[in-house]
Protein backbone atom coordinates (compact mmCIF):
# COMPACT_ATOMS: atom_id res chain seq x y z
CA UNK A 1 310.77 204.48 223.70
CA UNK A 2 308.95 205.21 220.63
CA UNK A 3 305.73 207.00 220.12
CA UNK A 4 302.53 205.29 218.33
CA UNK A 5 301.94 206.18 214.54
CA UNK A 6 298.37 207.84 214.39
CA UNK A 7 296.36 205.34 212.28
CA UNK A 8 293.55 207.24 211.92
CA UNK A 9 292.61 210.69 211.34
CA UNK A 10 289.81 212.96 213.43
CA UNK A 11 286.78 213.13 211.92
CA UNK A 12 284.07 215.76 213.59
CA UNK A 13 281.34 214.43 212.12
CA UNK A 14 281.88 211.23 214.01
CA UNK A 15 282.54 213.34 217.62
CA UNK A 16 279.53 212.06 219.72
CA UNK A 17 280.25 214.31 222.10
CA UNK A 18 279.49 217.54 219.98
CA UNK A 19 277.22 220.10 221.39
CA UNK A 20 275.17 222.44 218.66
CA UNK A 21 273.56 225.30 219.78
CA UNK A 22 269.41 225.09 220.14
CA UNK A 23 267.63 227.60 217.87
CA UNK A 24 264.81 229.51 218.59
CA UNK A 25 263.38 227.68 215.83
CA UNK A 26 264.33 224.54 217.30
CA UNK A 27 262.31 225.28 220.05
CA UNK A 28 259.03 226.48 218.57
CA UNK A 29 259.48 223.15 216.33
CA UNK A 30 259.64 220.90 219.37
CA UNK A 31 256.62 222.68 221.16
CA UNK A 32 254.69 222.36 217.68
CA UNK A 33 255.39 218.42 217.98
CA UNK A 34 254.67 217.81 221.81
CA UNK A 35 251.07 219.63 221.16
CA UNK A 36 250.30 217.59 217.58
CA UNK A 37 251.69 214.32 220.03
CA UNK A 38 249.41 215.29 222.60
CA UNK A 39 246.31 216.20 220.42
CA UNK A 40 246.56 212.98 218.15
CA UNK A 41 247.61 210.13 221.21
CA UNK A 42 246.10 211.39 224.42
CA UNK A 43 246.35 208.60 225.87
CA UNK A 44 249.67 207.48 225.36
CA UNK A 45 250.28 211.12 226.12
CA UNK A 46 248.67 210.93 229.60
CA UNK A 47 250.35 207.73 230.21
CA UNK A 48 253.81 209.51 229.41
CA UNK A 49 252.76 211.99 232.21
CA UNK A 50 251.55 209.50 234.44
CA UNK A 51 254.10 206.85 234.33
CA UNK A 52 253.95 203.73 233.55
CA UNK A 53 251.92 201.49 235.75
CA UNK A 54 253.60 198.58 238.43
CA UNK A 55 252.43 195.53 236.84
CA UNK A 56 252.38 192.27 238.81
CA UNK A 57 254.14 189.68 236.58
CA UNK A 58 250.61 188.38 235.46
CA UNK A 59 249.57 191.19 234.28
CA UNK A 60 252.75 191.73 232.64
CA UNK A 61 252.08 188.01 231.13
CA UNK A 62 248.41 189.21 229.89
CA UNK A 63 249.40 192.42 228.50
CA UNK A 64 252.77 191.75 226.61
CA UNK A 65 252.10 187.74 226.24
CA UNK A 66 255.62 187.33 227.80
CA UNK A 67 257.18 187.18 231.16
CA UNK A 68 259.12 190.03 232.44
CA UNK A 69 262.80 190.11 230.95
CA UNK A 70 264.58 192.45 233.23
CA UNK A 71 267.43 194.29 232.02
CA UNK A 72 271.11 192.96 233.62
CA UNK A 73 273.53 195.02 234.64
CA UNK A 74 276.65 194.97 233.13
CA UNK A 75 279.35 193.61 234.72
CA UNK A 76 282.41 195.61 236.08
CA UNK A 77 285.69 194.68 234.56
């Protein structure tokens, strides 16, 4: 039995699964933002908050011009 030759090497700047630390900074930034977001779009804001509304597929039709595409599942191997 043999063992597999690495082919490639580890790269950390391609590790998706890397947790960084949040900053204080980071934080005050991201408050800054959500307040600017809310002050500029309030309505889009308050429809964030809210949810978005059940639309009947006519609706759905009149607003986006388009039936409703749902999204499929994906399919267990």
């Amino acid at each position: 039995m043999s063992i597999p030759k690495q082919t490639s090497l580890w790269d950390p700047k391609r590790n998706t699964s890397q947790v960084f630390p949040v900053t204080l900074q980071d934080v005050e930034n991201a408050r800054r933002a959500l307040e600017a977001y809310k002050r500029d779009y309030p309505a889009h804001y308050q429809w964030i908050i809210d949810g978005p509304p059940n639309l009947t597929e006519a609706e759905h039709v009149q607003r986006f011009g388009e039936h409703y595409k749902g999204v499929r599942a994906r399919k267990r191997a």
